[in-house]
C-alpha atoms as a PDB file:
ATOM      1  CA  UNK A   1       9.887  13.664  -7.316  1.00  0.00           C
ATOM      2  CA  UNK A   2       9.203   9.866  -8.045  1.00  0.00           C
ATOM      3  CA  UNK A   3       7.487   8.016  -5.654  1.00  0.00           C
ATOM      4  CA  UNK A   4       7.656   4.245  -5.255  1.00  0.00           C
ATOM      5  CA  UNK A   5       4.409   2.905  -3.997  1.00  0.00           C
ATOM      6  CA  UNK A   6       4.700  -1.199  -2.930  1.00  0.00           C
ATOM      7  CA  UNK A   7       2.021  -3.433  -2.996  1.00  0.00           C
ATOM      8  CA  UNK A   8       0.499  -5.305   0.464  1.00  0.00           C
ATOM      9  CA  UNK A   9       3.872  -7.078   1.924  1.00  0.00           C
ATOM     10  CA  UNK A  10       3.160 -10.525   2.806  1.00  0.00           C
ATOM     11  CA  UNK A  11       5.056 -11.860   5.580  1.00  0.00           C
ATOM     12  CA  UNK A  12       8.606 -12.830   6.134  1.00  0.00           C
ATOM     13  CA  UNK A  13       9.231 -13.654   2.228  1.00  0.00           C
ATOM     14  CA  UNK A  14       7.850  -9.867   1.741  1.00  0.00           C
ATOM     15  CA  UNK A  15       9.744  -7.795   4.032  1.00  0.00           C
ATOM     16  CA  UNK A  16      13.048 -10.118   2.850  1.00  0.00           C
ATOM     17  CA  UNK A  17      12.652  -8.518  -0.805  1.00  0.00           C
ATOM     18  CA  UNK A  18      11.755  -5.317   0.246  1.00  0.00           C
ATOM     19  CA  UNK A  19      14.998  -5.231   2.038  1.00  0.00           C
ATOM     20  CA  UNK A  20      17.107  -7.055  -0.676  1.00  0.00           C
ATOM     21  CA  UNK A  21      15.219  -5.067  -3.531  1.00  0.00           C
ATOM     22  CA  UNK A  22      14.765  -1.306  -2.055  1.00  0.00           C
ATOM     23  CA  UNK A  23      17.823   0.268  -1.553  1.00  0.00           C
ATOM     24  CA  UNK A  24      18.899  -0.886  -4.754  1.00  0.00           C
ATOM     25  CA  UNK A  25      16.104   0.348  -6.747  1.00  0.00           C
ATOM     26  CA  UNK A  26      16.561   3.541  -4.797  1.00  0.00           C
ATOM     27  CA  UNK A  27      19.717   4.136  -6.276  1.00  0.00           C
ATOM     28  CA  UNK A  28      18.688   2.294  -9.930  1.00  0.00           C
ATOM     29  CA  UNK A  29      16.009   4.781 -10.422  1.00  0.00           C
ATOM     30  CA  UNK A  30      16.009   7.753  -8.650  1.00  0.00           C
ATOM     31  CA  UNK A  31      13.638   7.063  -6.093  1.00  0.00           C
ATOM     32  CA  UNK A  32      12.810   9.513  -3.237  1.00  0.00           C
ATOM     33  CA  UNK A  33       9.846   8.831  -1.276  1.00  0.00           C
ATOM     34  CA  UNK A  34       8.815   4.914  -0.811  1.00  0.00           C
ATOM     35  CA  UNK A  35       5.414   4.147   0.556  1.00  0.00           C
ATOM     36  CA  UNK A  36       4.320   0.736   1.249  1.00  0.00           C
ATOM     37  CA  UNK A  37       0.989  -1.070   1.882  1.00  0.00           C
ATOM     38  CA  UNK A  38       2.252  -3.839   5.351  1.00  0.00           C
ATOM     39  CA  UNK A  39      -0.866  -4.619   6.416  1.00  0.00           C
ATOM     40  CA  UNK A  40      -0.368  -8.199   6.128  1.00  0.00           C
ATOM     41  CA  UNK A  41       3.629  -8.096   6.635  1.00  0.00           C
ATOM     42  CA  UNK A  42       3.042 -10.361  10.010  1.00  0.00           C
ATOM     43  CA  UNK A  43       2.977 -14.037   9.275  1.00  0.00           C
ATOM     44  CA  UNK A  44       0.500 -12.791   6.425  1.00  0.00           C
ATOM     45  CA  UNK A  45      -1.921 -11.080   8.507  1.00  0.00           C
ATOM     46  CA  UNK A  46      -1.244  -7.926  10.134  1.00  0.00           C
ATOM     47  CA  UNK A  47       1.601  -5.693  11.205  1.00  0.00           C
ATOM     48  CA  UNK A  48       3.417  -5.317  14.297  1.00  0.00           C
ATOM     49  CA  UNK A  49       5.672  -3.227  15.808  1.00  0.00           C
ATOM     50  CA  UNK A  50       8.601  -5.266  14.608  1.00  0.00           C
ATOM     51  CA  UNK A  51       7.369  -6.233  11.038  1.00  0.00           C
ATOM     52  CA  UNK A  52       6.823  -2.375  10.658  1.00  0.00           C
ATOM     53  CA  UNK A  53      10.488  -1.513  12.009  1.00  0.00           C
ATOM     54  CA  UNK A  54      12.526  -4.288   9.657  1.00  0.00           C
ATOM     55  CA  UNK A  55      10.439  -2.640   6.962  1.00  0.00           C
ATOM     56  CA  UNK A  56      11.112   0.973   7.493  1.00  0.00           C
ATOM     57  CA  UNK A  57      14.887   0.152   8.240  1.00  0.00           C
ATOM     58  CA  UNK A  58      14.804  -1.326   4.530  1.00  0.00           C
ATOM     59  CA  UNK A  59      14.342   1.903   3.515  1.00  0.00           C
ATOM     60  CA  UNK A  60      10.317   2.928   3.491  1.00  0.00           C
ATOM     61  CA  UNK A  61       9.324   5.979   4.314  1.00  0.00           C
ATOM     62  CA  UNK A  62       5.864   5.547   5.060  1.00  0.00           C
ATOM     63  CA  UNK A  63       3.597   2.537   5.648  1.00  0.00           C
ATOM     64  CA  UNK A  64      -0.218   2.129   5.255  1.00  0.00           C
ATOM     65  CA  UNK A  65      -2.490  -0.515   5.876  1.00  0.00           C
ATOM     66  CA  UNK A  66      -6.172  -1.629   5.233  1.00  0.00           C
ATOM     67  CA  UNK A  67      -9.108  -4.302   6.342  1.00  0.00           C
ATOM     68  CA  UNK A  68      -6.208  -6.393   8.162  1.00  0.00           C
ATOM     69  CA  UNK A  69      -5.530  -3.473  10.258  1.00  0.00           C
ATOM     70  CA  UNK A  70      -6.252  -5.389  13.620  1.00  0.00           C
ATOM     71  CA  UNK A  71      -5.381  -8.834  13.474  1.00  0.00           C
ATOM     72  CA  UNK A  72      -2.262  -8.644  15.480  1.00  0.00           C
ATOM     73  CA  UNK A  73      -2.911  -6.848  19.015  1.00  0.00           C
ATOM     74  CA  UNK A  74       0.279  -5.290  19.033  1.00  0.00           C
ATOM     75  CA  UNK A  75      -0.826  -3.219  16.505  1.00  0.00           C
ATOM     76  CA  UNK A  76      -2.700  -0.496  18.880  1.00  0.00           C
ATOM     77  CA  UNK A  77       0.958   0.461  20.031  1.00  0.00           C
ATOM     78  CA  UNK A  78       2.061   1.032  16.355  1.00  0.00           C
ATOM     79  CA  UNK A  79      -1.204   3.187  16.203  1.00  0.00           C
ATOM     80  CA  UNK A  80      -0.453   5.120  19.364  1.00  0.00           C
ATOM     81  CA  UNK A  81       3.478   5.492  18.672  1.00  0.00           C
ATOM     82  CA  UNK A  82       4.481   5.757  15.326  1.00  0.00           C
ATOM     83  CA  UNK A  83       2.870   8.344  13.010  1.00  0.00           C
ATOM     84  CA  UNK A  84       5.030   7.084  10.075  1.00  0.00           C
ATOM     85  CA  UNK A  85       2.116   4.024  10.072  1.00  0.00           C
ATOM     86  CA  UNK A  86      -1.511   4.650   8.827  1.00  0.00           C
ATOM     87  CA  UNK A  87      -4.572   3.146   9.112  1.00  0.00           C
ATOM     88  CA  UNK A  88      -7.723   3.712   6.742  1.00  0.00           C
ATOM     89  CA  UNK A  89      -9.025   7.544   7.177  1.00  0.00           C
ATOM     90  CA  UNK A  90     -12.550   6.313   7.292  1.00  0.00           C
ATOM     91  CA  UNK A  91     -12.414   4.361  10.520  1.00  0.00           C
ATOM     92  CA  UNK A  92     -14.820   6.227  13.049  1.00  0.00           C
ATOM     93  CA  UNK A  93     -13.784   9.293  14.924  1.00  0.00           C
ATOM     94  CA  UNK A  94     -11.968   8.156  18.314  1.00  0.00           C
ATOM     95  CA  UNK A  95      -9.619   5.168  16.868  1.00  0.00           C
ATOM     96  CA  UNK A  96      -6.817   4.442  17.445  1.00  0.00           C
ATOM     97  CA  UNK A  97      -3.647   5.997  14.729  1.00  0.00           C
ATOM     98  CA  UNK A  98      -4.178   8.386  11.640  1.00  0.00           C
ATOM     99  CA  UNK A  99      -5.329   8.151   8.560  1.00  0.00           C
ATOM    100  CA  UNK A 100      -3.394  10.642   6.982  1.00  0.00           C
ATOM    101  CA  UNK A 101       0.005  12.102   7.487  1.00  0.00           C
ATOM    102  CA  UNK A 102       2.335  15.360   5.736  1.00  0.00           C
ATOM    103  CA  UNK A 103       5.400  14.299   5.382  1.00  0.00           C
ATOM    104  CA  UNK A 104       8.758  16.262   4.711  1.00  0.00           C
ATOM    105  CA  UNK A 105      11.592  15.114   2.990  1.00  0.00           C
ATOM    106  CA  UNK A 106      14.827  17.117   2.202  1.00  0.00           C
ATOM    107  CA  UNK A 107      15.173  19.291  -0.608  1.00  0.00           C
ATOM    108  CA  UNK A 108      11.407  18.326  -1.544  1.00  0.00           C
ATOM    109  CA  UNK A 109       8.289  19.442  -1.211  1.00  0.00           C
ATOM    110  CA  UNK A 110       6.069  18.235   1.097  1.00  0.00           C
ATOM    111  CA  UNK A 111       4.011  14.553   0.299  1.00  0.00           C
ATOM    112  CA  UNK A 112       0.908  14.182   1.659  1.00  0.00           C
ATOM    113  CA  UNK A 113       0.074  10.078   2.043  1.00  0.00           C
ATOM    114  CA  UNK A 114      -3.996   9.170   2.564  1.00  0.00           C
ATOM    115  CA  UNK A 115      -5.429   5.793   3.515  1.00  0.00           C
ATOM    116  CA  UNK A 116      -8.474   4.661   2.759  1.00  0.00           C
ATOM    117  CA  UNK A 117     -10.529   1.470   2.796  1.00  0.00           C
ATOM    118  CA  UNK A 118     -13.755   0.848   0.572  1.00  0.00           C
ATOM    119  CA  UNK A 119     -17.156  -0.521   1.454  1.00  0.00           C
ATOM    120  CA  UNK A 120     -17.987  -2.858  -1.006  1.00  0.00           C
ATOM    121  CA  UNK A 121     -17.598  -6.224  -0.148  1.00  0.00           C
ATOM    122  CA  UNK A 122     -15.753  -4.681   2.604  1.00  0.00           C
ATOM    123  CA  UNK A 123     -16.231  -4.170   6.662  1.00  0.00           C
ATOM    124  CA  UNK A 124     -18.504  -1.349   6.725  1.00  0.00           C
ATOM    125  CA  UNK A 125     -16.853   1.552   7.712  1.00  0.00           C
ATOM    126  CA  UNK A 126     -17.675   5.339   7.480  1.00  0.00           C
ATOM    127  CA  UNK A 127     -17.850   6.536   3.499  1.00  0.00           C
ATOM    128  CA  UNK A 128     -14.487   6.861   2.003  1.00  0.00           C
ATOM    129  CA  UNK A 129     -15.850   9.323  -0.730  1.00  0.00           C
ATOM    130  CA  UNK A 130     -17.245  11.838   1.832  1.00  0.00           C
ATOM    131  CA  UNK A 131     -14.549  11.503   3.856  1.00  0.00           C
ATOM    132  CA  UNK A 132     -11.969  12.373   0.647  1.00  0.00           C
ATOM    133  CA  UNK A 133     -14.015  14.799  -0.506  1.00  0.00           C
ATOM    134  CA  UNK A 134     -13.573  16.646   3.212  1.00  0.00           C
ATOM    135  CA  UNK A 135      -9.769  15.880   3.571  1.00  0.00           C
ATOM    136  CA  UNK A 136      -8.364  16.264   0.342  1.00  0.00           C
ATOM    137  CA  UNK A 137      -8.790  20.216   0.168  1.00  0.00           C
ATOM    138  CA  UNK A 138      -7.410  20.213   3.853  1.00  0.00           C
ATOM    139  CA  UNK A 139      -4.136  18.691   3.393  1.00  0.00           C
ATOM    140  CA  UNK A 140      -3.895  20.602  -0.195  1.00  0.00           C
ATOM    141  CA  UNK A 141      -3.178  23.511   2.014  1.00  0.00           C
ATOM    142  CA  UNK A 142      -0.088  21.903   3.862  1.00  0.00           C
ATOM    143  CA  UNK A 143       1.215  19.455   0.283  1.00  0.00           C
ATOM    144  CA  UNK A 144       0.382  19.993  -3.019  1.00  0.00           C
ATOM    145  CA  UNK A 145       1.852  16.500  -4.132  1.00  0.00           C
ATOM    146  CA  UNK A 146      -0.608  13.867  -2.262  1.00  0.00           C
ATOM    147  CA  UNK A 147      -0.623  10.207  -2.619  1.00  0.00           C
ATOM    148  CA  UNK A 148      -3.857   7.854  -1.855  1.00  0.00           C
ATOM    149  CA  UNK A 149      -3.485   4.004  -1.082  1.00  0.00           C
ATOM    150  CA  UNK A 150      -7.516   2.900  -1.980  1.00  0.00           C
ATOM    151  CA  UNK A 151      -7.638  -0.169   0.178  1.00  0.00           C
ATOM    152  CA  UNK A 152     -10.880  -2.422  -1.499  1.00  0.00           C
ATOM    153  CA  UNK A 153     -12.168  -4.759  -3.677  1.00  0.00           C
ATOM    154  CA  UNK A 154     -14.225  -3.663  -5.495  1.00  0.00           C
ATOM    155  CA  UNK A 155     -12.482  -1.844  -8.790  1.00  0.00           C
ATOM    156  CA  UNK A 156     -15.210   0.694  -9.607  1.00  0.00           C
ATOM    157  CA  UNK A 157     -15.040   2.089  -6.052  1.00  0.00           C
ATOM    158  CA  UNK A 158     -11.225   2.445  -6.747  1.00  0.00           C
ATOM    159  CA  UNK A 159     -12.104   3.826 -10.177  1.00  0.00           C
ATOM    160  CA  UNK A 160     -14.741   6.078  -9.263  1.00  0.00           C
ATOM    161  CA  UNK A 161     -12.697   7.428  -6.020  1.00  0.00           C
ATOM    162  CA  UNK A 162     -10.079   8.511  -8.103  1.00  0.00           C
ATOM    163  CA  UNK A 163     -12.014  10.143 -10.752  1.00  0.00           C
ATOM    164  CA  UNK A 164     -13.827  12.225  -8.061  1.00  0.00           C
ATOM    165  CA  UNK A 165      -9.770  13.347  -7.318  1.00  0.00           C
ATOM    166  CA  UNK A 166      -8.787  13.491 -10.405  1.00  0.00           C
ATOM    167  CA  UNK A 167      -6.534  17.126 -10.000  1.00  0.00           C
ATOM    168  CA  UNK A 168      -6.666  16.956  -6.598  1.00  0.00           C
ATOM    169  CA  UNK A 169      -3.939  14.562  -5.764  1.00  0.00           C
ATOM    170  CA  UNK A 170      -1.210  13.011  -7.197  1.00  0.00           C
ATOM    171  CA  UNK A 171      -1.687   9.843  -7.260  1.00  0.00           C
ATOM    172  CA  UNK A 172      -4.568   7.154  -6.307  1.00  0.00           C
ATOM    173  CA  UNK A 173      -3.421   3.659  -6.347  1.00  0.00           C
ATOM    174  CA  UNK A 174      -5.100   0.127  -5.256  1.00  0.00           C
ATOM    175  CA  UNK A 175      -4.442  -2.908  -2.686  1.00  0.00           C
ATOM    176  CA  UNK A 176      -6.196  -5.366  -1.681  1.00  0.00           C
ATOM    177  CA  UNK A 177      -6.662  -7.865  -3.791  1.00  0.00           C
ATOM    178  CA  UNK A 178      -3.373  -8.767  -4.326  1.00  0.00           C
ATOM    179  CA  UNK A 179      -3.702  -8.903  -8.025  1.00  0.00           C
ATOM    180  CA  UNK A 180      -1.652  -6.419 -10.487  1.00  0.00           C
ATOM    181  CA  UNK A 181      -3.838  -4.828 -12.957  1.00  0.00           C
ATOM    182  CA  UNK A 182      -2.707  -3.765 -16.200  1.00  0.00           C
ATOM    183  CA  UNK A 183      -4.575  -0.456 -16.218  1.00  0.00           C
ATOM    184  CA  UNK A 184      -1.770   2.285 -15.012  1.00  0.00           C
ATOM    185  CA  UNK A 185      -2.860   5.446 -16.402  1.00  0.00           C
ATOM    186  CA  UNK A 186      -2.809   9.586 -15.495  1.00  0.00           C
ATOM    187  CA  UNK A 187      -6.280  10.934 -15.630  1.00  0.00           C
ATOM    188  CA  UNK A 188      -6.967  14.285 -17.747  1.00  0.00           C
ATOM    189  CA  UNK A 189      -6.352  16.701 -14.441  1.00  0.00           C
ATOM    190  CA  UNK A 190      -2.657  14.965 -13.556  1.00  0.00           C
ATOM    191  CA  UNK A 191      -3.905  11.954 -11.453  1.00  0.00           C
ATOM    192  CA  UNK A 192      -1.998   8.451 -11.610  1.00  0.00           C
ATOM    193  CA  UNK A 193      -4.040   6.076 -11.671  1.00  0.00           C
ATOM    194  CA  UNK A 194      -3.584   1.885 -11.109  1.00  0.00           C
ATOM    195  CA  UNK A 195      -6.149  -0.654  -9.540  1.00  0.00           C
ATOM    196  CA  UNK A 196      -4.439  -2.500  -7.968  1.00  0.00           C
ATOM    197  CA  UNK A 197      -0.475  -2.681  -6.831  1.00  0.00           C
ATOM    198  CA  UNK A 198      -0.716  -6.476  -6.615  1.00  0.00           C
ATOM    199  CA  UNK A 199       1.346  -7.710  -3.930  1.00  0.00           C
ATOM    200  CA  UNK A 200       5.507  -8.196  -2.903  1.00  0.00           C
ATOM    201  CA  UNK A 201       5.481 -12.133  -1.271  1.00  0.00           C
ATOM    202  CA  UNK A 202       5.225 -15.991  -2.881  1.00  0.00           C
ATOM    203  CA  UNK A 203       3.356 -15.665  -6.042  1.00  0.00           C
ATOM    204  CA  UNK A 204       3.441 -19.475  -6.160  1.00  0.00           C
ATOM    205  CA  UNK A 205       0.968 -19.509  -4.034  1.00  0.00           C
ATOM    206  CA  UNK A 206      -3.102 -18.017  -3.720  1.00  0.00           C
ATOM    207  CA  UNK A 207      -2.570 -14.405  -3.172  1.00  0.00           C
ATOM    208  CA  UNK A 208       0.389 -15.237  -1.028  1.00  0.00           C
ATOM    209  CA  UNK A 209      -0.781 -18.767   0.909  1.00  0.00           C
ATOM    210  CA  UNK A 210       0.107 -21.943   0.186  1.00  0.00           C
ATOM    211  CA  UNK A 211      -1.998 -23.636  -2.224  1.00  0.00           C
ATOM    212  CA  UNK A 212      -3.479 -26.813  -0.483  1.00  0.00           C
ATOM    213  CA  UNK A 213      -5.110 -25.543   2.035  1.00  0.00           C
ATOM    214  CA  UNK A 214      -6.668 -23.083  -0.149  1.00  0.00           C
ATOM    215  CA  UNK A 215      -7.684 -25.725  -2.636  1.00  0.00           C
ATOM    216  CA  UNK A 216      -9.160 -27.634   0.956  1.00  0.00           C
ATOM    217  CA  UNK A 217     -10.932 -24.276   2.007  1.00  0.00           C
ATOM    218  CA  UNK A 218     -13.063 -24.759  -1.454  1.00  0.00           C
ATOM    219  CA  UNK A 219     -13.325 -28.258  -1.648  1.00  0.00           C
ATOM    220  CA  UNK A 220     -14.577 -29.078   1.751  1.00  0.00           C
ATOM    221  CA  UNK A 221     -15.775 -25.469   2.680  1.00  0.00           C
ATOM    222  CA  UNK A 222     -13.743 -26.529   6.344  1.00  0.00           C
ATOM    223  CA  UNK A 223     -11.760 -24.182   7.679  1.00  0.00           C
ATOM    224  CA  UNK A 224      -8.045 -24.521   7.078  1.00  0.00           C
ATOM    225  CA  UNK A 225      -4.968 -22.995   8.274  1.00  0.00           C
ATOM    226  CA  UNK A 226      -3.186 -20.283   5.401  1.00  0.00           C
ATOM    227  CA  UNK A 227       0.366 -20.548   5.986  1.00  0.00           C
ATOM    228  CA  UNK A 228       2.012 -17.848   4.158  1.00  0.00           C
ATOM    229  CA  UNK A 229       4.144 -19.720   0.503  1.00  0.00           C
ATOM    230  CA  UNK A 230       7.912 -18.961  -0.225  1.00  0.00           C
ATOM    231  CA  UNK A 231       8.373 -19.846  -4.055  1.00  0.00           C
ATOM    232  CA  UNK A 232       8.613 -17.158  -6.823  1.00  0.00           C
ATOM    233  CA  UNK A 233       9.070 -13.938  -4.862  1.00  0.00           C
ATOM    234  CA  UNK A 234       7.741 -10.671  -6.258  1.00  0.00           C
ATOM    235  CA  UNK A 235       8.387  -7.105  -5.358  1.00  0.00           C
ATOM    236  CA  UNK A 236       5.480  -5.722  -7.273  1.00  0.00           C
ATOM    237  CA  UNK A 237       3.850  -2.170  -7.274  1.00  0.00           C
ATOM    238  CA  UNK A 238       4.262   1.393  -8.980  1.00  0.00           C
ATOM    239  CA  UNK A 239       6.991   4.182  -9.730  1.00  0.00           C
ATOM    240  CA  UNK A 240       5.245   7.640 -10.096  1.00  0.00           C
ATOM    241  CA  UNK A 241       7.116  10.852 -11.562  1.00  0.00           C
ATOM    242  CA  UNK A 242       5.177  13.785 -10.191  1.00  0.00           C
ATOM    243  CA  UNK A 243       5.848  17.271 -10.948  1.00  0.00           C
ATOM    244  CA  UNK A 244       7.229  18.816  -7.877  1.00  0.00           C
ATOM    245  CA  UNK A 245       5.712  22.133  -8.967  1.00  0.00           C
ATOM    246  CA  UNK A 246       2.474  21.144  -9.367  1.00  0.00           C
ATOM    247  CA  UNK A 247       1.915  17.773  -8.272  1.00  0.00           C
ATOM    248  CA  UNK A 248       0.290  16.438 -10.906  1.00  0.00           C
ATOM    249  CA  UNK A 249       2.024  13.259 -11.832  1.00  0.00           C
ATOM    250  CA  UNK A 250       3.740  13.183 -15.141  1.00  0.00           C
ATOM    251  CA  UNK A 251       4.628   8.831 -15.478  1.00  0.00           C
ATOM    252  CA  UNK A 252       3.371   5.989 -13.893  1.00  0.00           C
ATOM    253  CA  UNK A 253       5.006   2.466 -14.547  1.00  0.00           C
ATOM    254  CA  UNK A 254       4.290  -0.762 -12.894  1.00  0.00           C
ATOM    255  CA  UNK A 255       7.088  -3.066 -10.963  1.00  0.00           C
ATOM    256  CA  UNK A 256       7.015  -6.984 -10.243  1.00  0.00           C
ATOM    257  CA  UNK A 257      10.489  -7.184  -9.764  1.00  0.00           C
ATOM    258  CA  UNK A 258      11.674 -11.194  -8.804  1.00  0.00           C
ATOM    259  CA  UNK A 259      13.740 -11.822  -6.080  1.00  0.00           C
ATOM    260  CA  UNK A 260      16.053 -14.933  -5.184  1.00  0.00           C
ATOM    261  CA  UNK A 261      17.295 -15.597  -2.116  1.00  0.00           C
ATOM    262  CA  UNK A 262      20.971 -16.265  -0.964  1.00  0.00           C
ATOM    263  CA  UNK A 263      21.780 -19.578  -1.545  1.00  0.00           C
ATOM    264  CA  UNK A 264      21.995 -21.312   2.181  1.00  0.00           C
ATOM    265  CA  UNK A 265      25.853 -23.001   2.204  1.00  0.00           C
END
């Protein structure tokens, strides 16, 4: 099975290259399951019910989300009504949603998707690595192949989380800061491995904003409005081969693919 895993989607110029790019790279190479990281698909901060539909009708399969989780309200009815969408596992009992889902796909195996958010520097929610350590051997009963978005920002949580799984899942891949890292690996017990996805929006921009009133933030320490960029559009994230046997993954390769919009006549 390979698994295409897309970095944090950053508003409209994100969800326009995940529809222009996926169903071509679909077809290109092979792909069967896409997961995608939309927390910030809304106007670059959040989700809503109709940023997550335009991105599932481009052809995701599953989307999962992280500290951004709540800064649209219509996300509670995307919690409530759609278990295709996740939010972080670790959130206390009683929320809204699900962190984790099984998912079934014809002529495949089951694919088990986890989210999870860290703690450092991070909104302090309940321990991701307890939490893992509980789930994991739960949903190994329903999927052998499982894949893990680590939302956080610190790299030696994400690191360290995915050594602890290391032969449990699949796969353990990073969001959040928006950044790809050049570290794509497989652990010795069949774990993919990658910090962080980076992100699919304007990468002439700061982590997807326009870059004056970043700049302004740090110059004047005022507050400043981040409109989402448009220049230099990235799809970027990872393609994972994993055994369907086994589920221990056998390739991981990053993407940043470009993509240029239509011309306007």
């Amino acid at each position: 099975m390979k698994i295409l895993f897309i970095g944090d989607i950053v508003g409209e110029p994100g969800r326009k290259a995940v529809k222009a790019l996926v169903p071509d790279l679909r077809t290109r190479q092979g792909i069967d399951v896409v997961i995608a990281n939309g927390e910030n698909s809304a106007g670059g901060s959040g989700i809503t019910p109709k940023t997550a539909e335009e991105i599932f009708a481009a052809g995701v399969d599953v989307i999962t989300s992280g500290d951004h989780l709540w800064d649209q309200k219509e996300v509670t009815a995307l919690l409530e009504g759609e278990p295709r969408f996740l939010r972080p596992l670790n959130y206390p009992s009683g929320t809204a949603g699900q962190g984790r889902g099984v998912f079934h796909f014809p002529g495949f195996p089951p694919v088990g998707v986890i989210n999870l958010q860290g703690r450092v520097f991070m909104p302090d929610l309940d321990n991701p690595f307890v939490i893992a350590q509980h789930e994991v051997p739960r949903m190994r009963k329903e999927a052998q192949i499982i894949f893990v978005d680590m939302h956080a920002e610190a790299t030696s949580e994400k690191i360290a989380i995915a050594r602890m799984l290391d032969g449990q899942v699949s796969a353990v891949v990073g969001t959040h800061t928006h950044v790809q890292t050049a570290d794509e690996q497989i652990f010795p017990g069949g774990t993919a491995y990658l910090s962080d996805a980076g992100f699919t929006g304007p990468h002439e921009s700061v982590l997807g904003r326009d870059l004056h009133p970043v700049i302004q933030r740090f110059l004047t320490n005022t507050p400043q409005r981040f409109t989402v960029a448009k220049e230099r559009v990235l799809l970027q994230g990872a393609l994972i081969d994993v055994d369907d046997n086994t589920g221990r993954a056998r390739q991981i390769q990053r993407i940043s693919q470009p993509w240029t919009p239509e011309p306007t006549v």
